[in-house]
PDB file of N, CA and C in Angstrom:
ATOM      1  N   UNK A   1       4.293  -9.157   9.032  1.00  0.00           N
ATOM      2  CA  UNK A   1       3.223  -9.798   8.306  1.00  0.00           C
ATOM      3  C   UNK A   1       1.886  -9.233   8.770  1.00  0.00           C
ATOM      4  N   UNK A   2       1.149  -8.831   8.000  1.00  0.00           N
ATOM      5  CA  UNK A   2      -0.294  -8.431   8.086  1.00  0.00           C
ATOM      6  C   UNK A   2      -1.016  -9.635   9.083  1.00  0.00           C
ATOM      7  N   UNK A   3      -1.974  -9.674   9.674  1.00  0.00           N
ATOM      8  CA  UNK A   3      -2.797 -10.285  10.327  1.00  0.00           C
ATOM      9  C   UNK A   3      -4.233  -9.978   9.558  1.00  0.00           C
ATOM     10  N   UNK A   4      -4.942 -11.135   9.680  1.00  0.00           N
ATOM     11  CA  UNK A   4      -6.343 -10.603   9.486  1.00  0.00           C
ATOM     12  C   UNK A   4      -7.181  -8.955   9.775  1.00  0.00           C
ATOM     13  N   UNK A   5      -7.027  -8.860  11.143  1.00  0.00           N
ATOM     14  CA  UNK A   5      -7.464  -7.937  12.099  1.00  0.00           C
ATOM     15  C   UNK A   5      -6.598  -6.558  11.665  1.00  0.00           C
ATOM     16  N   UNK A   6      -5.583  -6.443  11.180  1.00  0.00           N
ATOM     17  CA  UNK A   6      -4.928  -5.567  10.574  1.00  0.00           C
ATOM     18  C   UNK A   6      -5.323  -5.149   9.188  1.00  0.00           C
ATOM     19  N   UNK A   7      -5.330  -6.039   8.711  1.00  0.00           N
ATOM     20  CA  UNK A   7      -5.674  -5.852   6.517  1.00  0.00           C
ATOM     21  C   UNK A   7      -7.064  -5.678   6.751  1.00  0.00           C
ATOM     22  N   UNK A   8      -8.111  -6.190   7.206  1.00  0.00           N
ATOM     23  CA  UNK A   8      -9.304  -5.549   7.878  1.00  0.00           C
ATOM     24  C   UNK A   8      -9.688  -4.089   7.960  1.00  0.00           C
ATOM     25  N   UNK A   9      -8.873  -3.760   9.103  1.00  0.00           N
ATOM     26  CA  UNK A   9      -8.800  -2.116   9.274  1.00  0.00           C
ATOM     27  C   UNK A   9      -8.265  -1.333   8.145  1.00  0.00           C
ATOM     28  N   UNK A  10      -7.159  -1.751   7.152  1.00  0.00           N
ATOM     29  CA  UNK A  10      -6.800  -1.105   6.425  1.00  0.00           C
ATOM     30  C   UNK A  10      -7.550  -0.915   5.299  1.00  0.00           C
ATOM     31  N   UNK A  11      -7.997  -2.175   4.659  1.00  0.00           N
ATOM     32  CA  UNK A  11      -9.015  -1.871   3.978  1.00  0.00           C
ATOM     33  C   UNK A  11     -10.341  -1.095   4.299  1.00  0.00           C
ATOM     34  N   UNK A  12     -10.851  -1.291   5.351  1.00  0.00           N
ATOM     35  CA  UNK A  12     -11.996  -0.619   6.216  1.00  0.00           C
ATOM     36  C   UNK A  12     -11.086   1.417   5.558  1.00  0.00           C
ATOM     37  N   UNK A  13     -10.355   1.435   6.146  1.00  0.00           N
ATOM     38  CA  UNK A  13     -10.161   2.956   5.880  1.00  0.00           C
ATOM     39  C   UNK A  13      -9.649   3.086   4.362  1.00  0.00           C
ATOM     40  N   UNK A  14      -9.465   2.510   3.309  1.00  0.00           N
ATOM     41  CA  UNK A  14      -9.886   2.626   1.659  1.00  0.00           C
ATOM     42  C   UNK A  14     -10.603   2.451   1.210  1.00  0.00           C
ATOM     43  N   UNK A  15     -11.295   1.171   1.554  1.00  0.00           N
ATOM     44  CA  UNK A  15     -12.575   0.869   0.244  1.00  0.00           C
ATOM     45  C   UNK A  15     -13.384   2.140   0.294  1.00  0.00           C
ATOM     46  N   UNK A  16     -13.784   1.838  -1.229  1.00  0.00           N
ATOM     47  CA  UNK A  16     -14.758   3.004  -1.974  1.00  0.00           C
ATOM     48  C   UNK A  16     -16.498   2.453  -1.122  1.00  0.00           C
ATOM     49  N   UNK A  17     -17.071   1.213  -0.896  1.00  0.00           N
ATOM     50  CA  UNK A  17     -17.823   1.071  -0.673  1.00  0.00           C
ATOM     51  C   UNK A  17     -17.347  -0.416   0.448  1.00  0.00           C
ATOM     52  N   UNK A  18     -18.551  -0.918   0.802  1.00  0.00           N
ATOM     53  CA  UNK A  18     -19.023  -1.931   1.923  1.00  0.00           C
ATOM     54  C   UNK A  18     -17.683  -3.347   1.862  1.00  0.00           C
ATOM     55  N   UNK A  19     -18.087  -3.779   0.463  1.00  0.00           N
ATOM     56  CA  UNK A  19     -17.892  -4.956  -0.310  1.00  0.00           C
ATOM     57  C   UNK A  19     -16.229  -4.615  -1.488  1.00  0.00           C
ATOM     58  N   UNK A  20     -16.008  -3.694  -0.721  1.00  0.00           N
ATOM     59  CA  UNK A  20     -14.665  -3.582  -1.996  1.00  0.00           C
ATOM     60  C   UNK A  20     -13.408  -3.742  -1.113  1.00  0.00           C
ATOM     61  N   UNK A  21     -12.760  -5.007  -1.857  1.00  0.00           N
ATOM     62  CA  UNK A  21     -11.711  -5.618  -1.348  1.00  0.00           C
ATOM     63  C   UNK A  21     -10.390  -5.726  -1.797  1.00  0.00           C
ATOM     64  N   UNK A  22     -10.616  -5.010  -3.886  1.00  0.00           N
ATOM     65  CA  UNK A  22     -10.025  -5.087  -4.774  1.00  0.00           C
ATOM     66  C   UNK A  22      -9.676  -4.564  -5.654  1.00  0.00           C
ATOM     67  N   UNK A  23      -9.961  -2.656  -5.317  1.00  0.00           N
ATOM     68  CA  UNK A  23      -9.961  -1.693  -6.201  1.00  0.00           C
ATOM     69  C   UNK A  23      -8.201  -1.358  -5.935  1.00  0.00           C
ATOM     70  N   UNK A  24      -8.138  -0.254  -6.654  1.00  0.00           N
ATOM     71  CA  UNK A  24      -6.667   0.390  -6.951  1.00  0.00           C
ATOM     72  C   UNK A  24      -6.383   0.265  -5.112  1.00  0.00           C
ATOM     73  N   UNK A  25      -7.171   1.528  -4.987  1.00  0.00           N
ATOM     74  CA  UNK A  25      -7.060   1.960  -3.906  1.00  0.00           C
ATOM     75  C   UNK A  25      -6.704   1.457  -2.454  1.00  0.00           C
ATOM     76  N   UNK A  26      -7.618   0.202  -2.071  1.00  0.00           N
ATOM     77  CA  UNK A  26      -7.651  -0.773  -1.525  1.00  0.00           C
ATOM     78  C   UNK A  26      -6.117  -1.378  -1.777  1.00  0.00           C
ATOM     79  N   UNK A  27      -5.884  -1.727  -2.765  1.00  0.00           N
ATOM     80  CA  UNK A  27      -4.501  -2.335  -2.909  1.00  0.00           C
ATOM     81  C   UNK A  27      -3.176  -1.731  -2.622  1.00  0.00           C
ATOM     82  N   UNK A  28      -3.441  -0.693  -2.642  1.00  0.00           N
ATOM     83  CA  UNK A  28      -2.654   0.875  -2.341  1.00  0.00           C
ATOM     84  C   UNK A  28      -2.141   1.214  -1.065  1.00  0.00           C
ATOM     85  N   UNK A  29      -3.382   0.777  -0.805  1.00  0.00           N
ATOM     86  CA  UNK A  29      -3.015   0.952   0.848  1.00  0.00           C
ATOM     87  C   UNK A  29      -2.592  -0.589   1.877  1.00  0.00           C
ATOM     88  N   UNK A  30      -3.459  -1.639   1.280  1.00  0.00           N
ATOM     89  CA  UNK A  30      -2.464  -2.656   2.171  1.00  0.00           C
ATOM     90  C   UNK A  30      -0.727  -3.058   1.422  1.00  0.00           C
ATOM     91  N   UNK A  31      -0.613  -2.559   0.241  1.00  0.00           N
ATOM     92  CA  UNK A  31       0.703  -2.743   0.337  1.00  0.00           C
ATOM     93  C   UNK A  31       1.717  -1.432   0.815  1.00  0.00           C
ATOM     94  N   UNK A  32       1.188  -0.060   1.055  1.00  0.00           N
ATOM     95  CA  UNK A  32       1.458   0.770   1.592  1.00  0.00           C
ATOM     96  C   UNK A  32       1.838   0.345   3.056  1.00  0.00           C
ATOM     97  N   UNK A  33       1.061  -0.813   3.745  1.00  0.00           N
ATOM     98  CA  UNK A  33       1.410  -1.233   5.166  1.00  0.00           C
ATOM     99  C   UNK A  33       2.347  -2.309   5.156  1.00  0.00           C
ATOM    100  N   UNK A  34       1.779  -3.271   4.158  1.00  0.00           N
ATOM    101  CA  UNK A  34       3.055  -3.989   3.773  1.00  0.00           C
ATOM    102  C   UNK A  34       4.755  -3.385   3.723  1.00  0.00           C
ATOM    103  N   UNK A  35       4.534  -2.285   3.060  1.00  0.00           N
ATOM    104  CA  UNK A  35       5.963  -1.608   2.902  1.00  0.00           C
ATOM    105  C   UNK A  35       6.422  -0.912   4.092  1.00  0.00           C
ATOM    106  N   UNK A  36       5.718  -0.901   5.037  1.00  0.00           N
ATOM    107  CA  UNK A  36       6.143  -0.567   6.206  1.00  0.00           C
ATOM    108  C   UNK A  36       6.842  -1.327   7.358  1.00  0.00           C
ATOM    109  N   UNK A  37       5.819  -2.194   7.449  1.00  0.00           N
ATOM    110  CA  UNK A  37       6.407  -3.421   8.452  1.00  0.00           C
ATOM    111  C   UNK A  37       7.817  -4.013   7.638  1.00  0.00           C
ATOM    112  N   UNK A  38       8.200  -4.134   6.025  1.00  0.00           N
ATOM    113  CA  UNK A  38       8.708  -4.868   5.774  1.00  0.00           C
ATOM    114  C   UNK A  38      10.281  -3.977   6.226  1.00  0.00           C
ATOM    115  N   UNK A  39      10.037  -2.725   6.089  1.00  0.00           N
ATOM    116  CA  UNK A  39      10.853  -1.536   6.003  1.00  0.00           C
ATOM    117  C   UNK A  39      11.710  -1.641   7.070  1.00  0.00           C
ATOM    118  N   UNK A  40      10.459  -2.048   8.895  1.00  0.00           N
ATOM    119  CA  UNK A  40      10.868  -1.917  10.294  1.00  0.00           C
ATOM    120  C   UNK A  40      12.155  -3.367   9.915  1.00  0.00           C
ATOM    121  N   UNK A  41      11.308  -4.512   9.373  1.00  0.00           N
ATOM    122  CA  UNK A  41      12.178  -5.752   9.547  1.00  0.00           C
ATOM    123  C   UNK A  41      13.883  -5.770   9.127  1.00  0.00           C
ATOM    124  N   UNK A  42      13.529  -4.942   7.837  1.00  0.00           N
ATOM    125  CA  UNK A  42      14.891  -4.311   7.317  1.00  0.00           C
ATOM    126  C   UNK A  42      15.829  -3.531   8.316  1.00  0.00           C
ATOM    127  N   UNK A  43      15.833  -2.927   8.637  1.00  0.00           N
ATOM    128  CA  UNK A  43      15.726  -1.937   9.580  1.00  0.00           C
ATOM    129  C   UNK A  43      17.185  -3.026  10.524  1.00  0.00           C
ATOM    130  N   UNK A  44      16.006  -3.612  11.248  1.00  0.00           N
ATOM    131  CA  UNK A  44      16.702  -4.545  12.428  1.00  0.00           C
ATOM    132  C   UNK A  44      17.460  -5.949  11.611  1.00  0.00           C
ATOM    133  N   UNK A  45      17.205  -6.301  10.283  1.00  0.00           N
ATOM    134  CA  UNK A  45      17.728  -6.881   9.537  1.00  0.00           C
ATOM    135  C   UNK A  45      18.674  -6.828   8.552  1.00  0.00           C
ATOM    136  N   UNK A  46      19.990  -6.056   8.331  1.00  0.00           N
ATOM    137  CA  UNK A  46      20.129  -5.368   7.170  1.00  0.00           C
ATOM    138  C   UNK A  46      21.073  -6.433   6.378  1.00  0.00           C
ATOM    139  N   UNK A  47      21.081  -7.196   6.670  1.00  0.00           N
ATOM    140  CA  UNK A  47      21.800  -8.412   5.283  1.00  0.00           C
ATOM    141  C   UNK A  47      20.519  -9.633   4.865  1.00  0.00           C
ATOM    142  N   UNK A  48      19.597  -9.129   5.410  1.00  0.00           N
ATOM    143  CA  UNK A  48      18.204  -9.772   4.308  1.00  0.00           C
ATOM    144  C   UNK A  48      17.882  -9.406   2.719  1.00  0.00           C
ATOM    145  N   UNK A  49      18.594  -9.991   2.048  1.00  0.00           N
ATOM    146  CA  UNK A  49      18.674  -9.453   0.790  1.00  0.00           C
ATOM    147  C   UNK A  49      17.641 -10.096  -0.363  1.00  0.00           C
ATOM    148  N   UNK A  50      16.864 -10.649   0.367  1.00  0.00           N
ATOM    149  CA  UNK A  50      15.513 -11.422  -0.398  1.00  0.00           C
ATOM    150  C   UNK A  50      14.653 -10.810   0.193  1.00  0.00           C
ATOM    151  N   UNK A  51      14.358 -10.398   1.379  1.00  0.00           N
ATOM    152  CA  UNK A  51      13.462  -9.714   1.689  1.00  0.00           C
ATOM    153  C   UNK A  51      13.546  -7.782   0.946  1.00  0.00           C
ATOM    154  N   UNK A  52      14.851  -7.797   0.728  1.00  0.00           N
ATOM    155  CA  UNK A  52      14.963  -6.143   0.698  1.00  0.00           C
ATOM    156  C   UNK A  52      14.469  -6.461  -0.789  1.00  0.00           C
ATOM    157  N   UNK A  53      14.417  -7.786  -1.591  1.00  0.00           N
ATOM    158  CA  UNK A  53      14.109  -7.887  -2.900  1.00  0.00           C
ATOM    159  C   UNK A  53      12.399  -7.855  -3.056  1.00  0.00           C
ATOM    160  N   UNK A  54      11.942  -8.356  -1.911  1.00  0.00           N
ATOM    161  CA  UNK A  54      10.690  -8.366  -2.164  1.00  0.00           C
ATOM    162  C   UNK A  54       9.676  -6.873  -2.024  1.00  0.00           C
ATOM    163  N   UNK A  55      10.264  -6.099  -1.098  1.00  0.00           N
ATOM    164  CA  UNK A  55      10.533  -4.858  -0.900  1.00  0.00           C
ATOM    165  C   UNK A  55      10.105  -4.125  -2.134  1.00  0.00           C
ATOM    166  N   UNK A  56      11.586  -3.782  -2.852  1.00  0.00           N
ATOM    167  CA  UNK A  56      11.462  -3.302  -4.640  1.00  0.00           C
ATOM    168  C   UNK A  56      10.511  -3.676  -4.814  1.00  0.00           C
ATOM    169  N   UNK A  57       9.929  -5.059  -5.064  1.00  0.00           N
ATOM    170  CA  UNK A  57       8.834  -5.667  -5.950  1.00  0.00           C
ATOM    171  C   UNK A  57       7.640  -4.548  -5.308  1.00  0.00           C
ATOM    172  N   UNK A  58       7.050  -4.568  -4.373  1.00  0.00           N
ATOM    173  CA  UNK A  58       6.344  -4.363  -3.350  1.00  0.00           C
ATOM    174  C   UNK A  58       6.231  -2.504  -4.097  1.00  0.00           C
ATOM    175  N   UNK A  59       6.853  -2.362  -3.550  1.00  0.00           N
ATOM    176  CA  UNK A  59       7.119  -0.483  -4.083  1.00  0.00           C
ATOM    177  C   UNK A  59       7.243   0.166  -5.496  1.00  0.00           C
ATOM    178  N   UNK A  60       7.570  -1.380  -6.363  1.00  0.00           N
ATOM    179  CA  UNK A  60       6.944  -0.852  -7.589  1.00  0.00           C
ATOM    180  C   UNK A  60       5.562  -0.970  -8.069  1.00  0.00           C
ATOM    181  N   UNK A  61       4.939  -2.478  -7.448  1.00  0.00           N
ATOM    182  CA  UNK A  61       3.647  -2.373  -7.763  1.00  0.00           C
ATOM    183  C   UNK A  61       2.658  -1.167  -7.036  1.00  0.00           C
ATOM    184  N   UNK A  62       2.791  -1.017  -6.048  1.00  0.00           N
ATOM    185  CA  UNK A  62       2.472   0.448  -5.376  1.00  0.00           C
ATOM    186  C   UNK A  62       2.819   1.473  -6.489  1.00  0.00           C
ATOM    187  N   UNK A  63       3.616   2.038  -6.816  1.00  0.00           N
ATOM    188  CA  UNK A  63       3.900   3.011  -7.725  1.00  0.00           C
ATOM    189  C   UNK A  63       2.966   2.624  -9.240  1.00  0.00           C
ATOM    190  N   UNK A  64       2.923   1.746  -9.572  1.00  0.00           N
ATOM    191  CA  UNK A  64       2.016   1.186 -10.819  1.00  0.00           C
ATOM    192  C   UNK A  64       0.971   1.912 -10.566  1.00  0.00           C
ATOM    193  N   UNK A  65       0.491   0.885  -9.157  1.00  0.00           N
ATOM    194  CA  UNK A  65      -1.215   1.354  -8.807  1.00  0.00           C
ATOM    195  C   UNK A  65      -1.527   2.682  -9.032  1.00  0.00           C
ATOM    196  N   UNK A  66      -0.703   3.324  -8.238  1.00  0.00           N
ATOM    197  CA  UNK A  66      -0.906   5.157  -8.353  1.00  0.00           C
ATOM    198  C   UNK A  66      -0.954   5.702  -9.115  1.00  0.00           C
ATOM    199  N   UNK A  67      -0.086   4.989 -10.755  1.00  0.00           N
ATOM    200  CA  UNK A  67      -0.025   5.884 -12.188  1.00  0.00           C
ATOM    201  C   UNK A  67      -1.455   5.482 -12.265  1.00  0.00           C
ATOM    202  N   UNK A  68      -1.910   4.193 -12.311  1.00  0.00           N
ATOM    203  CA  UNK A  68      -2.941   4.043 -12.752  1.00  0.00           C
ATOM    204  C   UNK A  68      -4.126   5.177 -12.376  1.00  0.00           C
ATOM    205  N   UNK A  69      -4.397   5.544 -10.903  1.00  0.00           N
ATOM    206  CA  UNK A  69      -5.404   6.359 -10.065  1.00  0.00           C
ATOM    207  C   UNK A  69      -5.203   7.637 -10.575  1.00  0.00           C
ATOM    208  N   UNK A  70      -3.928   7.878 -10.768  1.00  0.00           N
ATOM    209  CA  UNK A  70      -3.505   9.429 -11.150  1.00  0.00           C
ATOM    210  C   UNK A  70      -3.985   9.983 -12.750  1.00  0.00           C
ATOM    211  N   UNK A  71      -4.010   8.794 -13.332  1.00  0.00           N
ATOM    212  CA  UNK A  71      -4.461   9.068 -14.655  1.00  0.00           C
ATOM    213  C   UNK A  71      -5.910   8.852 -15.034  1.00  0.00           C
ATOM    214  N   UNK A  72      -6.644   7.772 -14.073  1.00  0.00           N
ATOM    215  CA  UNK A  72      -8.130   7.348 -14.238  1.00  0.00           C
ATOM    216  C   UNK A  72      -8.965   8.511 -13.554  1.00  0.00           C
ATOM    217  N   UNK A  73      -8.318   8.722 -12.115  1.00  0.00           N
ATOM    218  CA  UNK A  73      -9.501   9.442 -11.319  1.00  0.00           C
ATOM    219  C   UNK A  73      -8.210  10.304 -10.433  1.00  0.00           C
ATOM    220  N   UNK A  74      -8.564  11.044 -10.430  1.00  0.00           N
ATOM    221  CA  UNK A  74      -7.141  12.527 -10.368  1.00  0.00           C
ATOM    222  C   UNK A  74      -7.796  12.610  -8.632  1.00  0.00           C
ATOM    223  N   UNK A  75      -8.944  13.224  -8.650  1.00  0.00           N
ATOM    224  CA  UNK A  75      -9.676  13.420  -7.729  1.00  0.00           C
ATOM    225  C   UNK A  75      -9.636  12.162  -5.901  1.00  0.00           C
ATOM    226  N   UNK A  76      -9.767  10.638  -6.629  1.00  0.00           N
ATOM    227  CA  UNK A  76      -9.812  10.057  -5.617  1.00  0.00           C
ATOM    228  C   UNK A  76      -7.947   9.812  -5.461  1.00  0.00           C
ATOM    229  N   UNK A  77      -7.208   9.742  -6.604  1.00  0.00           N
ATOM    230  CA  UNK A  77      -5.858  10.078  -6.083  1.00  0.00           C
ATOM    231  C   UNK A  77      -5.186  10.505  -5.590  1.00  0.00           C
ATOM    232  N   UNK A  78      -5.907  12.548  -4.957  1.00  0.00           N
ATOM    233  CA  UNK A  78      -5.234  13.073  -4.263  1.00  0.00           C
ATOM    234  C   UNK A  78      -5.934  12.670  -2.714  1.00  0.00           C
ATOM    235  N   UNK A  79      -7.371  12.381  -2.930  1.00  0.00           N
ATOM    236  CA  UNK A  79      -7.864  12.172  -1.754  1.00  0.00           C
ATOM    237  C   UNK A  79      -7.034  10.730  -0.842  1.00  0.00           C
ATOM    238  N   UNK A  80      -6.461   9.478  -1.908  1.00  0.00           N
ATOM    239  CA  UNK A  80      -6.061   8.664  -1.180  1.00  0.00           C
ATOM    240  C   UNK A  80      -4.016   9.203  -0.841  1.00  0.00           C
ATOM    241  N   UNK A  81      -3.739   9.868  -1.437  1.00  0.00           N
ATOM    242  CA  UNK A  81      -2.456  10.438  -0.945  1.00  0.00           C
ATOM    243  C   UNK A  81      -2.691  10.828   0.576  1.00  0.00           C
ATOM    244  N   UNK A  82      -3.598  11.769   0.308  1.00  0.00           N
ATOM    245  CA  UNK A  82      -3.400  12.510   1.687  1.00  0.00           C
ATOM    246  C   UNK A  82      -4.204  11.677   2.889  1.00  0.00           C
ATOM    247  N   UNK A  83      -4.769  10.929   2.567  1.00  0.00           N
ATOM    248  CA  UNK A  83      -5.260   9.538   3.468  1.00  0.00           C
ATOM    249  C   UNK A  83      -4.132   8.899   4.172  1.00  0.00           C
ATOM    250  N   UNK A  84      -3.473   8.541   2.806  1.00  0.00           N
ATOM    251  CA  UNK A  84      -2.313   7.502   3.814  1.00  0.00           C
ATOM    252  C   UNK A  84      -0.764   8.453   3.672  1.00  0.00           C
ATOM    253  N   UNK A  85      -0.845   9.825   3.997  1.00  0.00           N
ATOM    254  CA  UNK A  85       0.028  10.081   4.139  1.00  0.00           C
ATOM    255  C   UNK A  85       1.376  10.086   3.522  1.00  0.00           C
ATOM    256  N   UNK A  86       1.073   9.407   1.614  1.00  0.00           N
ATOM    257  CA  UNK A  86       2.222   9.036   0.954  1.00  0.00           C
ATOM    258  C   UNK A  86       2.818  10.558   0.674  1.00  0.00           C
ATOM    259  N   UNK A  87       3.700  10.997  -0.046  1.00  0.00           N
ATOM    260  CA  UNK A  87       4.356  11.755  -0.774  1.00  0.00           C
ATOM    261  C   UNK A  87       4.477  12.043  -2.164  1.00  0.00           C
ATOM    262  N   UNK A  88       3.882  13.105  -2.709  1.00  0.00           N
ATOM    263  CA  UNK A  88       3.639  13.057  -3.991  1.00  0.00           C
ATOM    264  C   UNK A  88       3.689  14.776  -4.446  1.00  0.00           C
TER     265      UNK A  88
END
């Protein structure tokens, strides 16, 4: 689970500006961390089958976000790939 002090920093290294809490991007990346931690829990959990459901959910809206960036602004799409290290 995210902590304050965590989704903080993550957003801190996406937002486009000061006050942005709610762009593609921003969203991109705390569920990008989301999908991580949920990944480790799996991991050490492997008959959690509501969590591995929330997971999917999780990794498709991520994938949404990105068609969206990839088709609006090409430019800040590759810049946030290679930010957080996704694969594309």
């Amino acid at each position: 689970m995210l902590t304050t002090k965590k989704k903080a920093a993550v957003i801190k290294v996406a937002a486009r500006h000061d006050t942005d809490t709610g762009s593609a991007d921003v969203q991109v990346a705390l569920l990008s961390k989301k999908i991580d931690e949920l990944a480790k829990h799996l991991k050490k959990n492997p008959k959690d089958v509501h969590s591995r459901r929330g997971l999917l959910q999780m990794v498709a809206d991520r994938r949404a976000h990105l068609r969206y960036l990839e088709t609006n602004n090409k430019r800040g799409y590759n810049a946030l790939i290679k930010k957080l290290g996704l694969k594309k």
